[in-house]
N, C-alpha and C. Protein backbone atom coordinates (compact mmCIF):
# COMPACT_ATOMS: atom_id res chain seq x y z
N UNK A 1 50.85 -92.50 -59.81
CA UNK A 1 50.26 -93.24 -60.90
C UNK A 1 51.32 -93.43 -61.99
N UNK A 2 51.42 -94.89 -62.46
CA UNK A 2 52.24 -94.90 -63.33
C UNK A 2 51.56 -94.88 -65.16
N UNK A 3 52.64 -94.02 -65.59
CA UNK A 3 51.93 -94.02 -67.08
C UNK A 3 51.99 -94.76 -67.97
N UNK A 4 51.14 -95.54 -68.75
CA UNK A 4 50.89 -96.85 -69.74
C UNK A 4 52.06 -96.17 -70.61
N UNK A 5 52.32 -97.65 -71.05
CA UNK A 5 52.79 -98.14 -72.26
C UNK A 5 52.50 -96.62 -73.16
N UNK A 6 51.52 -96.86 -73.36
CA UNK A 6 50.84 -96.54 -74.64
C UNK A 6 50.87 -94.72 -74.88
N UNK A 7 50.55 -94.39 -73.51
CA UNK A 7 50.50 -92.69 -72.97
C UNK A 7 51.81 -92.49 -73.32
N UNK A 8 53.08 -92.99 -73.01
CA UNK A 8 54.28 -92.88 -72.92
C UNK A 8 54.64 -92.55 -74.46
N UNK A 9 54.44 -94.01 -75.15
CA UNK A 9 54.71 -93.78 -77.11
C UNK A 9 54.13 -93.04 -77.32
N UNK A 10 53.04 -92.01 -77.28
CA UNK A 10 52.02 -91.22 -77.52
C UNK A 10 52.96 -89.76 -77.66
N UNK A 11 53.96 -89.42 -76.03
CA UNK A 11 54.57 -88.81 -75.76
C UNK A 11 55.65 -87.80 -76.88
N UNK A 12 55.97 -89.59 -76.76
CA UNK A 12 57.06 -89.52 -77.57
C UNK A 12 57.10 -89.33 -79.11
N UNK A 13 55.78 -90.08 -79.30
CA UNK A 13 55.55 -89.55 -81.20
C UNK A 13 55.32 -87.77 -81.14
N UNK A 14 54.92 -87.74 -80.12
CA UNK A 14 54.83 -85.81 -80.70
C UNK A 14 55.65 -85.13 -79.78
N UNK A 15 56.98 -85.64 -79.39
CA UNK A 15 58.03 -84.58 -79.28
C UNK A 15 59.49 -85.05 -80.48
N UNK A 16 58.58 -86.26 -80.71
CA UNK A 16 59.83 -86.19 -82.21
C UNK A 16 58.87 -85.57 -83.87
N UNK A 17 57.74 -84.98 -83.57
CA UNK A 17 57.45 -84.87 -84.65
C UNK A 17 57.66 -83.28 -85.13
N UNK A 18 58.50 -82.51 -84.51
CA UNK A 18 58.62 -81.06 -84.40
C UNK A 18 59.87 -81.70 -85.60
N UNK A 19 60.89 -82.88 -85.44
CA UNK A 19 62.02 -82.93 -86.04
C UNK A 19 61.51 -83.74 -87.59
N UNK A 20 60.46 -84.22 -87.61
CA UNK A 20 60.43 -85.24 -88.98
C UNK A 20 60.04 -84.10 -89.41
N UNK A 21 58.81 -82.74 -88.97
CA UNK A 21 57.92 -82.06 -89.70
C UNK A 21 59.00 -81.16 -90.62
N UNK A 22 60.14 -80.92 -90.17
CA UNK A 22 61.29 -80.01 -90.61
C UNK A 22 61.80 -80.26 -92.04
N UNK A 23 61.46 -81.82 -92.14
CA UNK A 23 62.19 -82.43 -93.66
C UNK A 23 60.70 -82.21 -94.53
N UNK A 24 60.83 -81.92 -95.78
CA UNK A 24 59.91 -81.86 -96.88
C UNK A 24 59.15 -83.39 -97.06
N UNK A 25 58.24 -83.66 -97.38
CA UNK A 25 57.45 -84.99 -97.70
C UNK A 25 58.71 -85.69 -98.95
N UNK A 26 58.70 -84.69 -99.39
CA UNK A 26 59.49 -85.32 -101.01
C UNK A 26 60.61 -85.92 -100.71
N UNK A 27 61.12 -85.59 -99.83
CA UNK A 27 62.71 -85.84 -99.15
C UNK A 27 62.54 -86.43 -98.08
N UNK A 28 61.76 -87.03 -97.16
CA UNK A 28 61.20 -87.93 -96.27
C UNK A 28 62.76 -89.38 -96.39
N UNK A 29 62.34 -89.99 -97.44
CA UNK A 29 63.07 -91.58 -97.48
C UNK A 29 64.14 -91.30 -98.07
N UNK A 30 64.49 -90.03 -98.51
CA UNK A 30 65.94 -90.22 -99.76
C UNK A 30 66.77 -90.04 -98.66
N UNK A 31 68.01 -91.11 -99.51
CA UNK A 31 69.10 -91.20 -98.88
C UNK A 31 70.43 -90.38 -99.26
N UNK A 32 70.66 -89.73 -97.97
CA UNK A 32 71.80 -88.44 -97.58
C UNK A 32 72.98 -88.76 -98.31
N UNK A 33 72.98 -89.79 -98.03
CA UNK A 33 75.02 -90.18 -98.11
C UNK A 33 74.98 -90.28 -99.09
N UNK A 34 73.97 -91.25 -100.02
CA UNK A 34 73.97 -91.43 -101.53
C UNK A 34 74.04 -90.22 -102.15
N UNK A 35 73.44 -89.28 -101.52
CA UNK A 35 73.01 -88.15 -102.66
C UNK A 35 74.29 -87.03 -102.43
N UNK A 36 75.06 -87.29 -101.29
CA UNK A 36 76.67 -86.75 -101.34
C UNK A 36 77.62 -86.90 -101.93
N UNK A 37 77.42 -88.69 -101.83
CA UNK A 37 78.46 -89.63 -102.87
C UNK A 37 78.33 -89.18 -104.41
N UNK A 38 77.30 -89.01 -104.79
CA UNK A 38 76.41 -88.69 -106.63
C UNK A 38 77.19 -87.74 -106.69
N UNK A 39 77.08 -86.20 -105.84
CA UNK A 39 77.25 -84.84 -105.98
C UNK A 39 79.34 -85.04 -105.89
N UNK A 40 79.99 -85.89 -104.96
CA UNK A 40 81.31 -85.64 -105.01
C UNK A 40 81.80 -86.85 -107.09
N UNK A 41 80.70 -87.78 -106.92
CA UNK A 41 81.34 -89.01 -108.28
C UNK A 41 80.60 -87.49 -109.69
N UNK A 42 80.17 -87.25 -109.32
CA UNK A 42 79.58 -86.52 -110.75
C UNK A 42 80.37 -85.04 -111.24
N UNK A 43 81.19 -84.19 -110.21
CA UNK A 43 81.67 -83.34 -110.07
C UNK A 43 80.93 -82.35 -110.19
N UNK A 44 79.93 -82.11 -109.24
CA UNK A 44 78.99 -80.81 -109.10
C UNK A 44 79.41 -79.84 -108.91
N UNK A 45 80.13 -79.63 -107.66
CA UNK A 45 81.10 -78.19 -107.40
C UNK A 45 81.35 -77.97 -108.59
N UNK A 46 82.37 -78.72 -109.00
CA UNK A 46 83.75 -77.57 -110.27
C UNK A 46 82.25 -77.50 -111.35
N UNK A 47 81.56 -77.94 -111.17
CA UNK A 47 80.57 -77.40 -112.52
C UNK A 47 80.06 -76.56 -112.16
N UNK A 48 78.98 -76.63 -110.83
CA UNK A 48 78.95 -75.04 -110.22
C UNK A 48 79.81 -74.10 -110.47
N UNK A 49 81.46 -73.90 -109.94
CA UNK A 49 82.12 -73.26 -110.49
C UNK A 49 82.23 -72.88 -111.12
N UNK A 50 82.60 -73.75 -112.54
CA UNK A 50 82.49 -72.97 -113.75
C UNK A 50 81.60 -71.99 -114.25
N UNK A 51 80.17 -72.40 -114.24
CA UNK A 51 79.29 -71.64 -113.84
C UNK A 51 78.92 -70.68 -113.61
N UNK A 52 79.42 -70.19 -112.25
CA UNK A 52 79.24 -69.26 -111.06
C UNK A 52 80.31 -68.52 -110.85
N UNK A 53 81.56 -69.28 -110.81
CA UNK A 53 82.83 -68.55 -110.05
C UNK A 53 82.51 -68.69 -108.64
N UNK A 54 83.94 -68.62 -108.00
CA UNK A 54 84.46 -68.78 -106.52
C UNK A 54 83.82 -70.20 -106.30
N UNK A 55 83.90 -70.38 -104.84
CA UNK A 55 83.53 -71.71 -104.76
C UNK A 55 82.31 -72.72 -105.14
N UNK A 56 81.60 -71.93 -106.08
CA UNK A 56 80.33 -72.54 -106.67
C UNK A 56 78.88 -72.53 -105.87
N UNK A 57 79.25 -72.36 -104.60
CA UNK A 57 77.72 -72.38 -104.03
C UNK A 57 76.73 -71.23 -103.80
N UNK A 58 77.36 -69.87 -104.70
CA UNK A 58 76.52 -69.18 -105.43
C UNK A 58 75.37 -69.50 -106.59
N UNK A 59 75.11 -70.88 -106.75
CA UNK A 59 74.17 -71.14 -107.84
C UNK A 59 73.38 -72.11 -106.59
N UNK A 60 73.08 -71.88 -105.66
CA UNK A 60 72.47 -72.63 -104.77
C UNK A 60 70.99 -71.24 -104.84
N UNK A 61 71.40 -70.73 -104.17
CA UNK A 61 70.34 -69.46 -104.55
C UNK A 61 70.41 -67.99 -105.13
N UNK A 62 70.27 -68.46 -106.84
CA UNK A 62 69.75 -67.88 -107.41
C UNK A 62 69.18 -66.72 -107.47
N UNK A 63 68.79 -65.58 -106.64
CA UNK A 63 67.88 -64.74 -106.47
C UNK A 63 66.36 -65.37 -105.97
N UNK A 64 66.33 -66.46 -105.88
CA UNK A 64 65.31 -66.70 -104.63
C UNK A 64 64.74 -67.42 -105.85
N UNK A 65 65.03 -68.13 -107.19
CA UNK A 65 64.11 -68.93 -108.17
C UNK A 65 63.78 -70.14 -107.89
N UNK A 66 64.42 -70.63 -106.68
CA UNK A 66 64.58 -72.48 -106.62
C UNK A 66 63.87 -71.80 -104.61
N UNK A 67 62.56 -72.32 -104.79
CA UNK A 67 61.71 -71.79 -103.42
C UNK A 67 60.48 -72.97 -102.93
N UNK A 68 60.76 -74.00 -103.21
CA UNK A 68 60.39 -75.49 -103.25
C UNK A 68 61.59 -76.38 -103.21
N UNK A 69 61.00 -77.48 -102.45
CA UNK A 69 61.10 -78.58 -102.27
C UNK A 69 61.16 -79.56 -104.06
N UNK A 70 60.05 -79.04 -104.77
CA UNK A 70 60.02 -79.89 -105.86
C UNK A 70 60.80 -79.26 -106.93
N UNK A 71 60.79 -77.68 -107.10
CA UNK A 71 61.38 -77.27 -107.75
C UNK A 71 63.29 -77.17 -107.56
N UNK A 72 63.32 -77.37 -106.48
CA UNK A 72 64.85 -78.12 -105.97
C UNK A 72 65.25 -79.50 -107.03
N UNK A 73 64.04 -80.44 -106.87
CA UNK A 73 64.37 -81.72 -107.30
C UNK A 73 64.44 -81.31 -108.47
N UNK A 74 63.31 -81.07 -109.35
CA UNK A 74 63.75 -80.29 -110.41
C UNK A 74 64.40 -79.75 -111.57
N UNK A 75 65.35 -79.05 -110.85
CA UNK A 75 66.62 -78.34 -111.32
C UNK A 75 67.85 -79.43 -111.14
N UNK A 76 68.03 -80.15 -110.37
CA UNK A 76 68.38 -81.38 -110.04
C UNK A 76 67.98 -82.37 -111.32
N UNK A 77 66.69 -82.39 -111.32
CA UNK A 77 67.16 -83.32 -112.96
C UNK A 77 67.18 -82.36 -114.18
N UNK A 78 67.11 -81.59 -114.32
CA UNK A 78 67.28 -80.85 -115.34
C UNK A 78 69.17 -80.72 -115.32
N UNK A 79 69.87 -81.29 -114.48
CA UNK A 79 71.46 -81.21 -114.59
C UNK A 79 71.32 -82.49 -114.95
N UNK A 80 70.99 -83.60 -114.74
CA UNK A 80 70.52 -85.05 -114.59
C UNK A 80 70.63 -85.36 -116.27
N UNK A 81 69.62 -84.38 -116.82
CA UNK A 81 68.87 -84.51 -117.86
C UNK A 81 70.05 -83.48 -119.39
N UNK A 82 70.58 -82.81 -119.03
CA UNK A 82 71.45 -82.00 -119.78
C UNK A 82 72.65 -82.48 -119.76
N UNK A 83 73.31 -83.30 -118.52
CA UNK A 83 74.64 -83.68 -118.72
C UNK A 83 74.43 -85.16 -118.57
N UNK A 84 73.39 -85.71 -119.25
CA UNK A 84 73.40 -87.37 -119.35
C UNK A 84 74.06 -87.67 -118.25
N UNK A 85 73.51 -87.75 -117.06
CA UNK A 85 74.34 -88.82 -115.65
C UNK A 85 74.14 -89.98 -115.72
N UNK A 86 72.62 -90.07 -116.02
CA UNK A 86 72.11 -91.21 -116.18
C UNK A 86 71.53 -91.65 -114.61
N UNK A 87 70.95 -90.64 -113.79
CA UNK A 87 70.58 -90.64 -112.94
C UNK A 87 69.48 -91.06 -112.55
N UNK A 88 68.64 -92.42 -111.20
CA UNK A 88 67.76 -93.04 -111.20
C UNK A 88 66.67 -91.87 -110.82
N UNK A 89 65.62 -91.91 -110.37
CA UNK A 89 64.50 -91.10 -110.05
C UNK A 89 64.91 -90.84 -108.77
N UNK A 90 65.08 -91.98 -107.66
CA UNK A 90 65.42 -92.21 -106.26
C UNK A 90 66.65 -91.24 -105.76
N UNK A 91 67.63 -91.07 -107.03
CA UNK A 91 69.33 -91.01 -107.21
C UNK A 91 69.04 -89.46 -107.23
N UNK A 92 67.98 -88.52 -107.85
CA UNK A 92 67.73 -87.09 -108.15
C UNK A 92 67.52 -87.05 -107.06
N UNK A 93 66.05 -87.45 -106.29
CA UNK A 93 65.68 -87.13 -105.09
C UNK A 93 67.00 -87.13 -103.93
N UNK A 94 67.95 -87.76 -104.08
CA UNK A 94 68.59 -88.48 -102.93
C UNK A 94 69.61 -87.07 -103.05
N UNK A 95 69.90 -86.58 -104.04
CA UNK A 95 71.13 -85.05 -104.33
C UNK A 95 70.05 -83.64 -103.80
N UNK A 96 69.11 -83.93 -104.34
CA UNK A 96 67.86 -82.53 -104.02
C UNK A 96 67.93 -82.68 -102.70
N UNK A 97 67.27 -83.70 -101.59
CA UNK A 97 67.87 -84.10 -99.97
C UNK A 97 68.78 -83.16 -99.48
N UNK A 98 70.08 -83.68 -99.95
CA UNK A 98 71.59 -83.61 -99.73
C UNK A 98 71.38 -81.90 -99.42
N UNK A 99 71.31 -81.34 -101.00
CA UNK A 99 71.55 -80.11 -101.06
C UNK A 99 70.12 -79.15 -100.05
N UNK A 100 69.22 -79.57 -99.98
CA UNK A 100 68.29 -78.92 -99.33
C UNK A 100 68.68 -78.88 -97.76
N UNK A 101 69.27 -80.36 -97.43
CA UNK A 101 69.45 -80.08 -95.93
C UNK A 101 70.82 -79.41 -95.78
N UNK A 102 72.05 -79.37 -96.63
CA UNK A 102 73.15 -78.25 -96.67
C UNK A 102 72.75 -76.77 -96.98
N UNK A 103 72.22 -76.61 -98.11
CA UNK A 103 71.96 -75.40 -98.49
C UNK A 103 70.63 -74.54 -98.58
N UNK A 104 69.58 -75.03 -98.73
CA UNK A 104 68.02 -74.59 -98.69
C UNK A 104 67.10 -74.80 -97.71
N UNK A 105 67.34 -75.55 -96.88
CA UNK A 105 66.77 -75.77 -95.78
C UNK A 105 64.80 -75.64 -95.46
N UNK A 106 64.58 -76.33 -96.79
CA UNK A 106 62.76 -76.04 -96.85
C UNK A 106 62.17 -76.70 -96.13
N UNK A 107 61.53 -76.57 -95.38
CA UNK A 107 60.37 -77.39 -94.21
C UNK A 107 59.30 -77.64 -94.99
C-alpha cells in the first residue's frame, strides 16, 4: 500500500517538530546573522570585557539571573537602552536569538 500525499506531510511535520520545539516562541522569526552582525558593529565582547574580565562571556550567566527567554531579551534592551544603540524592537530580539542559541540555550 502506498502512502498519501497527505500521511506522508503529516510524517514529516512531526519529525521536524522535536527541532522547531527547541527554539523559544520569542525567538521563532528573529534573524541570526543580523543579531551577530549588531553584537560584532556595536562592540559587545570588549564591553562584556570590560565588565567581566577575560574573554567576556562570563556575563552570559550570571549566577543563573537571566533563566528566560524574555528575560534574555530583556537585559538585551536594557544594554540597548543604557548605551543609546538605537536599537529596533526586531534588532533586540534578533541579538537575544543570537546569544541564546550560542550561549543559553532555552527551549
Amino acid at each position: 500500500m502506498k502512502p498519501s500525499f497527505s500521511r506522508e506531510l503529516a510524517i514529516w511535520t512531526l519529525l521536524a517538530l522535536p527541532a522547531a520545539a527547541q527554539e523559544p516562541a520569542l525567538f521563532r522569526d528573529a534573524d541570526l546573522k543580523l543579531g551577530e552582525k549588531l553584537i560584532a558593529e556595536h562592540n559587545c565582547v570588549a564591553c562584556h570585557q570590560q565588565k567581566v574580565g577575560g574573554d567576556g562571556s562570563a556575563i552570559y550567566k550570571p549566577a543563573g539571573k537571566i533563566n528566560t527567554p524574555g528575560f534574555l531579551r530583556g537585559m538585551v534592551e536594557q544594554c540597548n537602552t543604557e548605551l543609546n544603540l538605537g536599537l529596533f524592537p526586531e534588532e533586540v530580539t534578533a541579538v537575544a536569538a543570537f546569544l541564546n542559541r550560542d550561549h543559553y540555550r532555552f527551549r
